[in-house]
N, C-alpha and C. Protein backbone atom coordinates (compact mmCIF):
# COMPACT_ATOMS: atom_id res chain seq x y z
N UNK A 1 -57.95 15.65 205.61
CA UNK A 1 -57.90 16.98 206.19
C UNK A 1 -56.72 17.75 205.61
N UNK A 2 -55.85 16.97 205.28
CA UNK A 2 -54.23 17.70 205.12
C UNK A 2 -54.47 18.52 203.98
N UNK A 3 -55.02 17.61 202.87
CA UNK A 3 -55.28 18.00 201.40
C UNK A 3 -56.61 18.68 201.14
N UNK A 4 -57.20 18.34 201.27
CA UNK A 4 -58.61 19.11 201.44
C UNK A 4 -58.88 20.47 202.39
N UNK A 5 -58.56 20.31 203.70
CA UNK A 5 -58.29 20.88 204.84
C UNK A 5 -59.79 21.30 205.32
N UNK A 6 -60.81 20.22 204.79
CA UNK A 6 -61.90 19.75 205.26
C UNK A 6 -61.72 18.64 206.18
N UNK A 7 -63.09 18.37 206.94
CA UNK A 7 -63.40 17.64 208.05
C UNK A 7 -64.17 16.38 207.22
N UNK A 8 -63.73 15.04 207.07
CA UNK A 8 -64.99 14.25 206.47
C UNK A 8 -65.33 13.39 207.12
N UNK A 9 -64.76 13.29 208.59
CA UNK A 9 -65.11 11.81 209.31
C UNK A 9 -66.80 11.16 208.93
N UNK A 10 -67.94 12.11 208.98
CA UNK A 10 -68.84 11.55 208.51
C UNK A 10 -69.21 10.62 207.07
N UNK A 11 -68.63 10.85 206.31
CA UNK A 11 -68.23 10.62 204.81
C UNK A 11 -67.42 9.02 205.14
N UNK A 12 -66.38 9.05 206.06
CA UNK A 12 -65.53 7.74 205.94
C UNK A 12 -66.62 6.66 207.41
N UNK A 13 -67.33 7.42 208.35
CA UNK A 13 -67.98 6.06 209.11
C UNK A 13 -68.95 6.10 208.36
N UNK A 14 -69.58 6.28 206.92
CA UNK A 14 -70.92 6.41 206.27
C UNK A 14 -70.29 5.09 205.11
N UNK A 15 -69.10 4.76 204.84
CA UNK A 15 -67.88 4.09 204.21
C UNK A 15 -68.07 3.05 204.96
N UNK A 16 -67.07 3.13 206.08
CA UNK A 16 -67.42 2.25 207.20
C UNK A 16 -68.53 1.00 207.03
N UNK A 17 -69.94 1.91 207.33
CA UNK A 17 -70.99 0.98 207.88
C UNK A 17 -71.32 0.68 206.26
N UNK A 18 -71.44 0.74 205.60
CA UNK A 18 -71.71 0.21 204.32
C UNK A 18 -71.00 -1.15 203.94
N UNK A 19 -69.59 -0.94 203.95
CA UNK A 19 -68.71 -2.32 203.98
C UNK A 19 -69.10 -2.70 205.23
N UNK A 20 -69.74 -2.59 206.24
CA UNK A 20 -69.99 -4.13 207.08
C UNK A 20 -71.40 -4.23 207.24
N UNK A 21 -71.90 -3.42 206.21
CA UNK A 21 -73.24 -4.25 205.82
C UNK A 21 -73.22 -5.16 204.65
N UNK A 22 -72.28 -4.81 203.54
CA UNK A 22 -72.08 -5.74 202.73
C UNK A 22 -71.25 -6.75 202.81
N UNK A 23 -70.55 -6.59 203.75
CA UNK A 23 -69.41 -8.26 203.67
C UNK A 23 -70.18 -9.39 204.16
N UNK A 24 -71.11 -9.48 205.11
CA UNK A 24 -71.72 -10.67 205.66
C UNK A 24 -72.07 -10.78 204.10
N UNK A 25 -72.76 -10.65 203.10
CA UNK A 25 -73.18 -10.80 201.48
C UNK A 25 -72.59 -11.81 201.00
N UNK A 26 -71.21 -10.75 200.65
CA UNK A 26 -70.04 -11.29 200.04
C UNK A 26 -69.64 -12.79 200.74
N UNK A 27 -69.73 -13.14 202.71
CA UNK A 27 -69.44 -14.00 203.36
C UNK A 27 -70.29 -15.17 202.72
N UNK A 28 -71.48 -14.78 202.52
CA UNK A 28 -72.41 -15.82 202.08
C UNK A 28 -72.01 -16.65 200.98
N UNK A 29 -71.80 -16.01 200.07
CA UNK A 29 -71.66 -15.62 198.62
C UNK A 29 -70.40 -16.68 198.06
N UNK A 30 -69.60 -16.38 199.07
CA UNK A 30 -68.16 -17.09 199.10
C UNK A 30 -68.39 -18.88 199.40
N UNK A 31 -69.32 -18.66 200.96
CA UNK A 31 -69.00 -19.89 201.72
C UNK A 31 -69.97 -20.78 200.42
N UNK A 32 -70.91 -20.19 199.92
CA UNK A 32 -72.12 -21.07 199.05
C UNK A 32 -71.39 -21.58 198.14
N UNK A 33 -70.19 -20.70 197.47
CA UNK A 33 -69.96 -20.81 196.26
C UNK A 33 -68.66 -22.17 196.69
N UNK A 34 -67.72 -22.37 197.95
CA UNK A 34 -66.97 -22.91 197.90
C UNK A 34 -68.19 -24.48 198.46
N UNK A 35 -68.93 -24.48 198.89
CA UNK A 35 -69.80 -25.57 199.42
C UNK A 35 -70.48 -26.89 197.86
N UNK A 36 -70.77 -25.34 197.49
CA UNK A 36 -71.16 -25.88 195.90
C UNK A 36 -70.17 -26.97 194.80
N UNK A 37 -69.32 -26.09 194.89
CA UNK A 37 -67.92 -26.56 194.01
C UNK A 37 -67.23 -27.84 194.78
N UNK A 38 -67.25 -27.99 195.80
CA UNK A 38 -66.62 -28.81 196.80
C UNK A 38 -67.65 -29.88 197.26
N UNK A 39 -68.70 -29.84 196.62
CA UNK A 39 -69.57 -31.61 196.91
C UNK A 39 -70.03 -31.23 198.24
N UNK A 40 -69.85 -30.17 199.42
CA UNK A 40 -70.49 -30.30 200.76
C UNK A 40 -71.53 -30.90 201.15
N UNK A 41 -72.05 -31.79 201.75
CA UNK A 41 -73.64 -32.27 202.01
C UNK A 41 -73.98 -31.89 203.30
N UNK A 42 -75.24 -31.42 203.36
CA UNK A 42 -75.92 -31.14 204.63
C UNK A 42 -76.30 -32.94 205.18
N UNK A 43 -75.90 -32.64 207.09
CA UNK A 43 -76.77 -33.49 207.29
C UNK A 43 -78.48 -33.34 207.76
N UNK A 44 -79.13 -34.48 207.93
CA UNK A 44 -80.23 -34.28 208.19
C UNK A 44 -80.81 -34.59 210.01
N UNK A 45 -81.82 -34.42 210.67
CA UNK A 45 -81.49 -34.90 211.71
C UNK A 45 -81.39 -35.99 212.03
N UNK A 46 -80.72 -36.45 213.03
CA UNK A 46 -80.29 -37.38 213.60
C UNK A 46 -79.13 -38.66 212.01
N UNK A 47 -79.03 -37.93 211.27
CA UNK A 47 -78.12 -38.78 210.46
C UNK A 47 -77.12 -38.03 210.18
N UNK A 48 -76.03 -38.89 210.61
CA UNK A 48 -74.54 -38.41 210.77
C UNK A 48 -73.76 -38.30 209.34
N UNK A 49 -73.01 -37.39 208.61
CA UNK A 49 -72.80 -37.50 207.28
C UNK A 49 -71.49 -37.32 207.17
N UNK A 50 -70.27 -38.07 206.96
CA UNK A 50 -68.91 -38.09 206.42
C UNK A 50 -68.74 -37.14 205.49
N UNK A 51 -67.98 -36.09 205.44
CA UNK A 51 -67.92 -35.19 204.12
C UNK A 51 -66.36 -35.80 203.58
N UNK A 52 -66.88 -35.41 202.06
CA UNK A 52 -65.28 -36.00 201.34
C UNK A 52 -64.19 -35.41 201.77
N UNK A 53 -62.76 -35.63 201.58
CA UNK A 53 -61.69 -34.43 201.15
C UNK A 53 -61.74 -33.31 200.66
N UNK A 54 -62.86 -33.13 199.55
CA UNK A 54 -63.01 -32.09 198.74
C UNK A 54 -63.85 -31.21 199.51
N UNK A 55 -64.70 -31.48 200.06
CA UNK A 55 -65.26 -30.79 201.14
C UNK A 55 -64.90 -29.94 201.72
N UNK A 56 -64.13 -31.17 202.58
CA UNK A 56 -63.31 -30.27 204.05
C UNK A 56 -62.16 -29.35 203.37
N UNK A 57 -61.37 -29.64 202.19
CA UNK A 57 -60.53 -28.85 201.41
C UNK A 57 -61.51 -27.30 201.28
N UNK A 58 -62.78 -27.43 200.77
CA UNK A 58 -63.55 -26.15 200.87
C UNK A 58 -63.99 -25.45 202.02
N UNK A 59 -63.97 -26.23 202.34
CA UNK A 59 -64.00 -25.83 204.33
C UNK A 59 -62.96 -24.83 204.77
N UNK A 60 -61.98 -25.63 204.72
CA UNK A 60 -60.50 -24.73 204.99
C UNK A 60 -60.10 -23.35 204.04
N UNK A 61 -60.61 -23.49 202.33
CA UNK A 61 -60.46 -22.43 201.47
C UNK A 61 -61.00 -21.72 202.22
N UNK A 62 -62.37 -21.54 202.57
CA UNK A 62 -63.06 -20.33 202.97
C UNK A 62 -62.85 -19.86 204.10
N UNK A 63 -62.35 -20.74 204.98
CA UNK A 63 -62.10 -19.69 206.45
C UNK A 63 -60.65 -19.46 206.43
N UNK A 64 -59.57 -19.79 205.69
CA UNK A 64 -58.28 -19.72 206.23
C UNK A 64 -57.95 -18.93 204.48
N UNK A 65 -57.79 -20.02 203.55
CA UNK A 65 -57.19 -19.44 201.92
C UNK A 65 -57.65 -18.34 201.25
N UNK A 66 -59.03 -17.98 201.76
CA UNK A 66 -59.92 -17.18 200.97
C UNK A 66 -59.35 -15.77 201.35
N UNK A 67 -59.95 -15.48 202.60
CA UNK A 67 -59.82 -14.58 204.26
C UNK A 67 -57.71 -13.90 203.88
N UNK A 68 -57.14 -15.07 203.78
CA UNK A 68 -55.62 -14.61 203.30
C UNK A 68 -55.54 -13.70 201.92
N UNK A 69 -56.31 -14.24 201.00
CA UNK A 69 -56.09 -13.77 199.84
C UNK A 69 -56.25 -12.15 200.05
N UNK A 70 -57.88 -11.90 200.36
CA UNK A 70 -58.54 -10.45 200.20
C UNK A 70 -57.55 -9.89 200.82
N UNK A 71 -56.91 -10.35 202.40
CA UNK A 71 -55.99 -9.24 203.01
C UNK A 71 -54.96 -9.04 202.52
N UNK A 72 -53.90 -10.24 202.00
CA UNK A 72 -52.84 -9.70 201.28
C UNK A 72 -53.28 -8.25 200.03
N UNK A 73 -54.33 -8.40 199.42
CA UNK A 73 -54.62 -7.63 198.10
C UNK A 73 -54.66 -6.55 198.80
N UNK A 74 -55.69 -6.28 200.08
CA UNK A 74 -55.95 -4.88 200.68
C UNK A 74 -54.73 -4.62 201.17
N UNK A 75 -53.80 -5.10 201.84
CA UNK A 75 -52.28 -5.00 202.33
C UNK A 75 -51.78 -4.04 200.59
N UNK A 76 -51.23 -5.27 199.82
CA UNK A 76 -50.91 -4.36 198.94
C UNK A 76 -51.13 -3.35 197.86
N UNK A 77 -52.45 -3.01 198.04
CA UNK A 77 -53.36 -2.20 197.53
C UNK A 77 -52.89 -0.72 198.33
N UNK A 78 -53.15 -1.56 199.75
CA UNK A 78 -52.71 -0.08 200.70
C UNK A 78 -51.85 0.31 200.45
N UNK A 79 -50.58 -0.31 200.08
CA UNK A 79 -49.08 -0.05 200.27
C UNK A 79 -48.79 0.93 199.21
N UNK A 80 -49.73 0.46 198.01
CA UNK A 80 -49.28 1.09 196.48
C UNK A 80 -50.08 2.40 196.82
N UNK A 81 -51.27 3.06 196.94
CA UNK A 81 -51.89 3.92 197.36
C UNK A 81 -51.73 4.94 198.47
N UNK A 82 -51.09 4.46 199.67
CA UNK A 82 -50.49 5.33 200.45
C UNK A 82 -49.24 5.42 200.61
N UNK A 83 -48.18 6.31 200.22
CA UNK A 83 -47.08 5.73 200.47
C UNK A 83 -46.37 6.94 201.75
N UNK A 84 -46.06 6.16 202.78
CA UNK A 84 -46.12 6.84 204.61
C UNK A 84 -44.48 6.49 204.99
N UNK A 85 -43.77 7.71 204.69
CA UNK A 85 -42.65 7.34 204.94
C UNK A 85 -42.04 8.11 206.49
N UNK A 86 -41.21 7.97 207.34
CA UNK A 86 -41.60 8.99 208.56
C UNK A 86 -41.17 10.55 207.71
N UNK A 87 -40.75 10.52 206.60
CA UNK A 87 -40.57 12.41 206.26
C UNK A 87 -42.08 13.05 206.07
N UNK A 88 -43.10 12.02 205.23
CA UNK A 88 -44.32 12.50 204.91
C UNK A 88 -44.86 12.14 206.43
N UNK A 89 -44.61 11.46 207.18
CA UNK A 89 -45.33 11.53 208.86
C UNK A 89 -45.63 12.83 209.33
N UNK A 90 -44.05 12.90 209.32
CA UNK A 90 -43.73 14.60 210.20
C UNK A 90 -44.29 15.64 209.65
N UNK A 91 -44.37 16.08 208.05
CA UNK A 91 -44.82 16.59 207.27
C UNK A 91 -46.42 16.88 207.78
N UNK A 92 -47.06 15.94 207.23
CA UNK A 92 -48.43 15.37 207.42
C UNK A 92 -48.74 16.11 209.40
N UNK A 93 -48.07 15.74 209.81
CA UNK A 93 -48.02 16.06 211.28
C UNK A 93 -47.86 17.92 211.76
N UNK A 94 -47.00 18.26 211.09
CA UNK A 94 -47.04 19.54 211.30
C UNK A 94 -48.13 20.62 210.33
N UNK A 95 -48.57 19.84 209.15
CA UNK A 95 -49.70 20.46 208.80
C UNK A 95 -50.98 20.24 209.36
N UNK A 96 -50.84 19.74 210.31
CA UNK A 96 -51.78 18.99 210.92
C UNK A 96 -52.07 20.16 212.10
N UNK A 97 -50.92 20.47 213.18
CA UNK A 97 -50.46 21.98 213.62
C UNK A 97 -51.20 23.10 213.29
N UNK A 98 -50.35 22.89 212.07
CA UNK A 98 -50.66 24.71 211.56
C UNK A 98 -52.13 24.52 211.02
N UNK A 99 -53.34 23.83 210.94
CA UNK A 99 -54.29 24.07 210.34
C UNK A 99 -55.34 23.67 212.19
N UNK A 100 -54.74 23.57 213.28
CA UNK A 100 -55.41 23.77 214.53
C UNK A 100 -55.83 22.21 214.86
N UNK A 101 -55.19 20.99 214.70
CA UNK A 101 -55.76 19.92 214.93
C UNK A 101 -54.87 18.92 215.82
């Protein structure tokens, strides 16, 4: 709004729902690819199946190592791209004012 001094909220929840239609994808995409690489075995019914180290090591990549990585990048992705200091706050804030918002 500041820079533009257009309205786009439609434009960013149209953003929005797109990335959380595609991350379950990407979720897939990930867990297959670390299952694959890591020996995982399905069990079958009623037979109980020991998974290796390497396994459960892929196990843990994908819900804990993976999940860290993307956010640190979006963390410092954000950081380099917006830079929000409180002078540009106030700034940002009083044009915010004078344009009725």
């Amino acid at each position: 709004v500041i820079i533009t001094e257009e309205r786009r909220e439609g434009a960013y929840s149209g953003i929005a729902v797109l990335a959380n239609l595609i991350s379950p994808a990407f979720a897939i995409l990930i867990i297959s690819a670390s299952h694959l690489l890591t020996g995982y075995q399905t069990h079958e019914e009623g037979v109980s199946i020991i998974q290796t180290p390497e396994a459960k090591f892929g196990i843990r990549l994908h819900f804990a190592l993976i999940p860290l990585i993307i956010c640190l990048i979006a963390i410092l992705l954000f950081m380099k791209m917006y830079k929000l200091t409180p002078t540009i706050a106030e700034d940002n804030r009083k044009k915010l004012v004078d344009l009725g918002f």
